[in-house]
C-alpha atoms as a PDB file:
ATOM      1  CA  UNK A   1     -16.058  -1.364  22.932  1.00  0.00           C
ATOM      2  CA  UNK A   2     -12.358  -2.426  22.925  1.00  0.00           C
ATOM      3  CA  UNK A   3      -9.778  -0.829  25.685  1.00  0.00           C
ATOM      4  CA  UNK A   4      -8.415   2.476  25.425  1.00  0.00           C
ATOM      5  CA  UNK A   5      -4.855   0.710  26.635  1.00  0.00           C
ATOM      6  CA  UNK A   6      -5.925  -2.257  24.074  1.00  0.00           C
ATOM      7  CA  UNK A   7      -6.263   0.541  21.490  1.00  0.00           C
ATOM      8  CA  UNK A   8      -2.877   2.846  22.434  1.00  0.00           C
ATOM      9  CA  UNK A   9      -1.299  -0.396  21.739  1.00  0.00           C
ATOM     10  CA  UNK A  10      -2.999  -1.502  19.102  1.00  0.00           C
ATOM     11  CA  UNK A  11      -2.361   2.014  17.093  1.00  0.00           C
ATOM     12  CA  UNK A  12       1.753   2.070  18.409  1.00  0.00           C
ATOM     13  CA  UNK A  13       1.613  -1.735  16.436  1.00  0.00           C
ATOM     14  CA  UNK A  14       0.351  -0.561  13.327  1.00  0.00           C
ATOM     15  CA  UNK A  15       2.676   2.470  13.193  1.00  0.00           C
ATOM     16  CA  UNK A  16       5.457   0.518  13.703  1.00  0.00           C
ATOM     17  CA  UNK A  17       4.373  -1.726  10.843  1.00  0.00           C
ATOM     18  CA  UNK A  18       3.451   1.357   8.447  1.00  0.00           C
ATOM     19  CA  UNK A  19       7.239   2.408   8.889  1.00  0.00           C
ATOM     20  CA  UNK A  20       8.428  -0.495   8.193  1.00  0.00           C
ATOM     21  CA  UNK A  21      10.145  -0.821   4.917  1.00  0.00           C
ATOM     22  CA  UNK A  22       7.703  -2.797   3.124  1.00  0.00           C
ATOM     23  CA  UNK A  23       6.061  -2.662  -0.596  1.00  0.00           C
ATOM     24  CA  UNK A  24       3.229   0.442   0.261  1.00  0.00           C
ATOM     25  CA  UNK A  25       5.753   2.669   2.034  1.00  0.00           C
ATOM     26  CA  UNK A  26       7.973   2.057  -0.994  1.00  0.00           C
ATOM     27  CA  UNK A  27       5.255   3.038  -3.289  1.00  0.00           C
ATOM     28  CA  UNK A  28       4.966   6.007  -1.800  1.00  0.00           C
ATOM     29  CA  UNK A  29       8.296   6.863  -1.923  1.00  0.00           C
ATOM     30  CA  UNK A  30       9.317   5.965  -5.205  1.00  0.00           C
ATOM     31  CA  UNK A  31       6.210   8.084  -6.537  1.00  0.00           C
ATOM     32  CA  UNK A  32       6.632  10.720  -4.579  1.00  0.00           C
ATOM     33  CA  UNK A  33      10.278  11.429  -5.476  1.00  0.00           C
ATOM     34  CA  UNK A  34       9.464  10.647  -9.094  1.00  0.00           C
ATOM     35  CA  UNK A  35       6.419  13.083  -9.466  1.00  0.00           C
ATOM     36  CA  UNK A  36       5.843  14.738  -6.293  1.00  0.00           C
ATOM     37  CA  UNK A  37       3.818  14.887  -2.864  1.00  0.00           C
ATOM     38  CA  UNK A  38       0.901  14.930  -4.190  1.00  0.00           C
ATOM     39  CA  UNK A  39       1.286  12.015  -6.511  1.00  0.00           C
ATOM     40  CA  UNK A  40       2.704  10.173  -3.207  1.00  0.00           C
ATOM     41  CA  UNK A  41      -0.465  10.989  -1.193  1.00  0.00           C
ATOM     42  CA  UNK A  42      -3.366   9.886  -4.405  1.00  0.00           C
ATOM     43  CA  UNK A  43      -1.234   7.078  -4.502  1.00  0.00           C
ATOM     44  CA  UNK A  44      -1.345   6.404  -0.758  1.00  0.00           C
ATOM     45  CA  UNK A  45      -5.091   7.047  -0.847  1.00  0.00           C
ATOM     46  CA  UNK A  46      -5.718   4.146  -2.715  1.00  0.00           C
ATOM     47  CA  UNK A  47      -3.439   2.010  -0.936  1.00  0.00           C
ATOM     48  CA  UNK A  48      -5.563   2.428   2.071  1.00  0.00           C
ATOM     49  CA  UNK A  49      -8.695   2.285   0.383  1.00  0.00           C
ATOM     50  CA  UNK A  50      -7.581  -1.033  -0.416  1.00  0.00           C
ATOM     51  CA  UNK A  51      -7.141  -1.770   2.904  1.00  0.00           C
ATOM     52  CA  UNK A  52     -10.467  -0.933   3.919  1.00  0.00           C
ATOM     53  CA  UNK A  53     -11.684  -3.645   1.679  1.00  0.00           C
ATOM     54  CA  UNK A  54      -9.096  -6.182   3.341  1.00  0.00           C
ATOM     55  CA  UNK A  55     -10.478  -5.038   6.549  1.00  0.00           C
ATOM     56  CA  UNK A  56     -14.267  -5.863   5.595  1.00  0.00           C
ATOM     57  CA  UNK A  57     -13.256  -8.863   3.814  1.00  0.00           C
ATOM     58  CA  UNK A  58     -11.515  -9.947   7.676  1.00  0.00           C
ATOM     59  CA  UNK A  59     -14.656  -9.030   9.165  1.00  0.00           C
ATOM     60  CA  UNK A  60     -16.493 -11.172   6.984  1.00  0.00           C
ATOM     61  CA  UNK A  61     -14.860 -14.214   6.796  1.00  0.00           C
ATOM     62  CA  UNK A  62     -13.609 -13.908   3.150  1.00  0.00           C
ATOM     63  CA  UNK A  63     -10.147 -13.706   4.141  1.00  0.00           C
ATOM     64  CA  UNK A  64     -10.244 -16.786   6.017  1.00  0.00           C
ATOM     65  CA  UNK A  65     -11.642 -18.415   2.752  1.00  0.00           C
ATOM     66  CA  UNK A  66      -8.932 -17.310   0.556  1.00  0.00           C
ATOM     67  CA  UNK A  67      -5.997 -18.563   3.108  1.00  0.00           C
ATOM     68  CA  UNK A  68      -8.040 -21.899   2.959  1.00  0.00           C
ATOM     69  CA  UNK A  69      -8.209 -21.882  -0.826  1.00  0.00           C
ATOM     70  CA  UNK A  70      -5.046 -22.507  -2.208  1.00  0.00           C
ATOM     71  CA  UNK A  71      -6.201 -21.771  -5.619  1.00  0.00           C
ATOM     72  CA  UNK A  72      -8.286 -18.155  -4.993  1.00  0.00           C
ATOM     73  CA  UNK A  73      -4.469 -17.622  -2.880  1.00  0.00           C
ATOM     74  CA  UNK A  74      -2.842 -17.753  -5.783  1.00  0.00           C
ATOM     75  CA  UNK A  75      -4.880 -16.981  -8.732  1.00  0.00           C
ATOM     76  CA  UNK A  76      -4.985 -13.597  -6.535  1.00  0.00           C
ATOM     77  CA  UNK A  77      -1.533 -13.231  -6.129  1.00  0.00           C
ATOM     78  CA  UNK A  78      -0.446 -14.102  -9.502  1.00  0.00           C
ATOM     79  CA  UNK A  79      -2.707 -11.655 -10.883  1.00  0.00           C
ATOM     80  CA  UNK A  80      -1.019  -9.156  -8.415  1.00  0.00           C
ATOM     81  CA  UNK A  81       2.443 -10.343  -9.513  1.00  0.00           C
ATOM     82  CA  UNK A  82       1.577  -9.569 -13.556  1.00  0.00           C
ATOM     83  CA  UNK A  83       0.039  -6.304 -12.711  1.00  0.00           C
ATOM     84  CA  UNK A  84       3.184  -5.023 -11.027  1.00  0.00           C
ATOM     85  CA  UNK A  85       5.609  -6.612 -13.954  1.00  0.00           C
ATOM     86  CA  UNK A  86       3.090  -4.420 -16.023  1.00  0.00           C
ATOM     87  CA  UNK A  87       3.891  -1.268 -13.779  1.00  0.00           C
ATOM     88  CA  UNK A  88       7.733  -1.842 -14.454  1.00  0.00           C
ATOM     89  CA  UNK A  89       7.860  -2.161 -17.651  1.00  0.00           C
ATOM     90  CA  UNK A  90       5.706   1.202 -17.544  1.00  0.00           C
ATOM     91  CA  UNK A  91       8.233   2.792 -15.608  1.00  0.00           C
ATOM     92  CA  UNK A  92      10.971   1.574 -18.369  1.00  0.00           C
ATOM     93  CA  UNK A  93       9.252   2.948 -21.293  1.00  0.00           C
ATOM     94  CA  UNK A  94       8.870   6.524 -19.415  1.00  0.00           C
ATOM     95  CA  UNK A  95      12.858   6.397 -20.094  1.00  0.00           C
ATOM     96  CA  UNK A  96      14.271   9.634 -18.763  1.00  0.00           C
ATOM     97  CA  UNK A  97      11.036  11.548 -18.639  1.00  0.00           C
ATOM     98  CA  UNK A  98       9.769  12.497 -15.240  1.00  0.00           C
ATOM     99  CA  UNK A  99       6.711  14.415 -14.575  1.00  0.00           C
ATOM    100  CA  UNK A 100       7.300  18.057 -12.702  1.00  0.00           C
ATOM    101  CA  UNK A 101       5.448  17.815  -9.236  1.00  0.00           C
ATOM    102  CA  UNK A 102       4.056  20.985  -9.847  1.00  0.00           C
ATOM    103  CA  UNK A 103       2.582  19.669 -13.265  1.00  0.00           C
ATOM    104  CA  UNK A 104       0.878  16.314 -11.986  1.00  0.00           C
ATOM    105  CA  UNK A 105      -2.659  16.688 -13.253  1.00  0.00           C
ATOM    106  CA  UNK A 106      -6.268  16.163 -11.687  1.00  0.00           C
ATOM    107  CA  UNK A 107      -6.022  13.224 -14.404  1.00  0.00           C
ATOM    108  CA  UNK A 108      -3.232  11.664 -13.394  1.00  0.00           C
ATOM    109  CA  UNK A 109      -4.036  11.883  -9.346  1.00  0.00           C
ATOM    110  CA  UNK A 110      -6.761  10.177 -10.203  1.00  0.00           C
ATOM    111  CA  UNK A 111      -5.037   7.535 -11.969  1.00  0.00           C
ATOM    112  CA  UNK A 112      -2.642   6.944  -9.598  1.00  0.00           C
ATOM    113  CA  UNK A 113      -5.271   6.703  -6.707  1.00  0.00           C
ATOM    114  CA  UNK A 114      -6.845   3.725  -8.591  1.00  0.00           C
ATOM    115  CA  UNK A 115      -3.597   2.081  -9.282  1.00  0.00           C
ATOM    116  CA  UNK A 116      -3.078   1.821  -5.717  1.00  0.00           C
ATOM    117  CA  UNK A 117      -5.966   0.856  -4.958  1.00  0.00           C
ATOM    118  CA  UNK A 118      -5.268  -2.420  -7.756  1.00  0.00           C
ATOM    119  CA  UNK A 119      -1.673  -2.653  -6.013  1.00  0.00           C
ATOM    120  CA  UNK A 120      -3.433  -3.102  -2.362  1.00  0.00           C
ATOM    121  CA  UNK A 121      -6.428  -5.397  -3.298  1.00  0.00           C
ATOM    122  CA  UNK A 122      -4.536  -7.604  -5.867  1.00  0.00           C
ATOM    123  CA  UNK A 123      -1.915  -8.749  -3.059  1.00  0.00           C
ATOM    124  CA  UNK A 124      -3.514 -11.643  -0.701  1.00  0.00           C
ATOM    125  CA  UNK A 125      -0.576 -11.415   1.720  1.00  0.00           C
ATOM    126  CA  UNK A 126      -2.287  -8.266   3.055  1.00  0.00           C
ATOM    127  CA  UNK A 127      -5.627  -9.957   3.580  1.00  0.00           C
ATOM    128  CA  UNK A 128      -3.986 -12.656   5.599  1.00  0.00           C
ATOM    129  CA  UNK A 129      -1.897  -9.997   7.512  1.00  0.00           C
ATOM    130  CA  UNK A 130      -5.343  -8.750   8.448  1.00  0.00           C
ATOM    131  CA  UNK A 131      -6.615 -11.481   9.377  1.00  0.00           C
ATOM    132  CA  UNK A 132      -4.143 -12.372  11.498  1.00  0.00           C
ATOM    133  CA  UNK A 133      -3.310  -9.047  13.083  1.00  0.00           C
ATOM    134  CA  UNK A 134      -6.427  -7.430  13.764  1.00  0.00           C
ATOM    135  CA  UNK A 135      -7.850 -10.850  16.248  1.00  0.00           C
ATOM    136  CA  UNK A 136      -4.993  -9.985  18.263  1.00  0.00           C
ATOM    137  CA  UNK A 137      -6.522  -6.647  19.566  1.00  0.00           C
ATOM    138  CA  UNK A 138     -10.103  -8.248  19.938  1.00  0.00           C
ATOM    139  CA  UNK A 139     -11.868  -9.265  23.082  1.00  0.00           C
ATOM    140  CA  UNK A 140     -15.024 -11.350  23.252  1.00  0.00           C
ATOM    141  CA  UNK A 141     -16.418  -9.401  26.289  1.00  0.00           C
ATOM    142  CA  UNK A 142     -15.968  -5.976  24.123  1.00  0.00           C
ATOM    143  CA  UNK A 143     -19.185  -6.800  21.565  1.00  0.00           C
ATOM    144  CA  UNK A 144     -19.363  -8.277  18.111  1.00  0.00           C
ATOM    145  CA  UNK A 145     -16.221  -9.810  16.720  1.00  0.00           C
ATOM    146  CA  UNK A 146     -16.463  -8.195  12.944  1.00  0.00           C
ATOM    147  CA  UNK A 147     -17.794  -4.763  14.588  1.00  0.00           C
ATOM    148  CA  UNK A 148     -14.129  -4.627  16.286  1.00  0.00           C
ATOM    149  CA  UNK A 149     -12.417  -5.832  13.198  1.00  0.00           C
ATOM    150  CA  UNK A 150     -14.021  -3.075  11.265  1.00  0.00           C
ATOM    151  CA  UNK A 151     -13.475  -0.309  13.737  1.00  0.00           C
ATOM    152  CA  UNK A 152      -9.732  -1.923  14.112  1.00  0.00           C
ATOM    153  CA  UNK A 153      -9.189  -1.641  10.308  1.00  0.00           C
ATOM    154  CA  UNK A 154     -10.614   1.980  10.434  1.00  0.00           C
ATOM    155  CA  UNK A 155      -7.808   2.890  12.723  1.00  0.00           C
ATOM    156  CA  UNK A 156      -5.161   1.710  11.058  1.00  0.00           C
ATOM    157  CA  UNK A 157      -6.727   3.084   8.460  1.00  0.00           C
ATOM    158  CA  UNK A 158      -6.444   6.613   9.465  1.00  0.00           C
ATOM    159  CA  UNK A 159      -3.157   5.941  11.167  1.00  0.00           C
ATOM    160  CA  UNK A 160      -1.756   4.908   7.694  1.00  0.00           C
ATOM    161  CA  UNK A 161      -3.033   7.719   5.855  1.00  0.00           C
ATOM    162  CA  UNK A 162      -1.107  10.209   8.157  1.00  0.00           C
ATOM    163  CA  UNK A 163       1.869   8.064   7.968  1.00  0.00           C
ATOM    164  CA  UNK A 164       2.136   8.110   4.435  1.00  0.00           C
ATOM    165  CA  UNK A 165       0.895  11.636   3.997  1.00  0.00           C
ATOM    166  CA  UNK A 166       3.870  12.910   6.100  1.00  0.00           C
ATOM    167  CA  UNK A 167       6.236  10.647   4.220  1.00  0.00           C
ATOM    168  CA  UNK A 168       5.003  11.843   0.864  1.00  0.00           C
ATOM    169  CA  UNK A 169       5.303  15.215   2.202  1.00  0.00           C
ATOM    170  CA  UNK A 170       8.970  15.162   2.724  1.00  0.00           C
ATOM    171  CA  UNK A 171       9.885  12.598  -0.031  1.00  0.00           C
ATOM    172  CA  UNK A 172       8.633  14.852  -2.602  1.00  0.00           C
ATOM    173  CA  UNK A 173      10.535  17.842  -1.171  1.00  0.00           C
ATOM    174  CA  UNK A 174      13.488  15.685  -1.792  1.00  0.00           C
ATOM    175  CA  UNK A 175      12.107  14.422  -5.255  1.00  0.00           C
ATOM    176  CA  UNK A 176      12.614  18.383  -5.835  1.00  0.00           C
ATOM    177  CA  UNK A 177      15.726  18.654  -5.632  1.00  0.00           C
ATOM    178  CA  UNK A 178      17.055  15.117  -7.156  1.00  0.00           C
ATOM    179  CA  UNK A 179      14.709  16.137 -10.441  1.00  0.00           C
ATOM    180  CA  UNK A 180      17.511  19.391 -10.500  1.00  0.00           C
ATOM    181  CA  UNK A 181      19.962  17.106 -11.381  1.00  0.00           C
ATOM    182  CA  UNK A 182      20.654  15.701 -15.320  1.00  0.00           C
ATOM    183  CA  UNK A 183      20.337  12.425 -16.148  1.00  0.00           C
ATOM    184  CA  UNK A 184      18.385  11.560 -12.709  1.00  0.00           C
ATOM    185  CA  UNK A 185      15.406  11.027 -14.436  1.00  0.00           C
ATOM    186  CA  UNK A 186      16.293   7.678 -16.145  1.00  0.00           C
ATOM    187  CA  UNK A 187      17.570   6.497 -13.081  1.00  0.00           C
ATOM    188  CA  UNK A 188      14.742   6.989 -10.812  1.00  0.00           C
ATOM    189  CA  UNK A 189      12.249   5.322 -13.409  1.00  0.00           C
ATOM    190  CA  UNK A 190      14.546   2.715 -13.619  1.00  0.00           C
ATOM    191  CA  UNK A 191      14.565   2.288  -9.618  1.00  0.00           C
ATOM    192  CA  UNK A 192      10.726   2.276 -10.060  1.00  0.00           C
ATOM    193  CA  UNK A 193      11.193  -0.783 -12.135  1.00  0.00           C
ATOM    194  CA  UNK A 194      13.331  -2.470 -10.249  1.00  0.00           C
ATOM    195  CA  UNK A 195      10.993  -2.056  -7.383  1.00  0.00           C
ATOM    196  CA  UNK A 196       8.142  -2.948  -8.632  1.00  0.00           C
ATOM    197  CA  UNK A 197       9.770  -5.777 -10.432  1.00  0.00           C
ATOM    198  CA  UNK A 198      11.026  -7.313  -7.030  1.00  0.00           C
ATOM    199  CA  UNK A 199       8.034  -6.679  -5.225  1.00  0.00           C
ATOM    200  CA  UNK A 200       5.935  -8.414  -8.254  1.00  0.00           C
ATOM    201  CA  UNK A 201       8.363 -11.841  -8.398  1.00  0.00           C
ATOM    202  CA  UNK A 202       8.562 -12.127  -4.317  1.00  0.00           C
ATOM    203  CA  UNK A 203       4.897 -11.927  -4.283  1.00  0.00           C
ATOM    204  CA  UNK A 204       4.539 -14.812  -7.163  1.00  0.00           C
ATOM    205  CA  UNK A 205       6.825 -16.927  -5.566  1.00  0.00           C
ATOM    206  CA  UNK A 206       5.154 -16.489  -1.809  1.00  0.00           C
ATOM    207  CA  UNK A 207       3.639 -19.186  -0.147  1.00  0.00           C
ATOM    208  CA  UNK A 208       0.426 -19.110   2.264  1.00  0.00           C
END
């Protein structure tokens, strides 16, 4: 069983990394000020249900495939890049129409907890993060190698949920009271876009 010290480090790491400004904390933000906490948190569910799938794939070996295949690399991330092109233009043709987080329906939760799962598993960067952060924290005196990666990848799994819980929480409190204003409605759909458009093209045009 890994190290309680080689776990208190290993969870301070992947905090640190949750927090940082990257596409799934953005995600969360942008939806949660758009429609709400709890659309921030179904989408946030499925971005770390994706992650559990990254996490088994480590384990497994299939991520070490894909960073050996260049073209499963980026038939993967290409797809990833289209589907988030897809998700801006979405965001353009809601025009100035935002959803009321007190209206977000069961429907639409459930929705958006499947589109982040899609966002997650459709970007192979996150598989090769895996695979490269998660060996870092294993020991071969502390049992089997893909039993650690798996209980490694349930940890940050839990620590990521909370993370992006909380910051749903108190993005969609602010959401609140940007909705109140006229004419903010376009604009955050069309910050959506942009975001999503960024993200998309920066992910086409990554390397291994």
């Amino acid at each position: 069983m890994i190290e309680p010290t080689q776990l208190l480090y290993f969870i301070a790491a992947s905090v640190a990394l949750t927090l940082l400004l990257g596409p799934d904390i953005l995600f969360v933000l942008t939806q949660s000020i758009s429609q709400g906490k709890k659309a921030g948190m179904a989408i946030a569910s499925g971005l770390c249900t994706g992650l559990l799938v990254h996490t088994t794939a480590a384990a497994l070996g299939v991520s070490a495939i894909l960073y050996s295949s260049t073209v499963a690399f980026s038939l993967l991330k290409y797809a990833g890049a289209i589907y988030l092109l897809y998700l801006a233009y979405n965001a353009i043709r809601e025009e100035g129409s935002l959803v009321s987080p007190g209206s977000v329906k069961e429907r639409n939760l459930t929705l958006l907890y499947r589109r982040g799962i899609f966002m997650n598993i459709l970007n192979p960067k996150v598989s090769l993060f895996f695979l490269a952060f998660l060996p870092q924290f294993i020991t071969a005196d502390s049992g089997s190698i893909p039993v650690q990666m798996v209980f490694l990848g349930a940890v940050f799994f839990i620590q990521a949920i909370v993370v992006f819980f909380v910051v749903s929480f108190f993005a969609g409190m602010i959401g609140t009271r940007i909705m109140e204003k006229p004419g903010m409605g376009k604009k955050i759909n069309w910050t959506k876009a942009g975001i999503y458009s960024v993200i998309g093209i920066e992910l086409a045009l990554s390397h291994q």
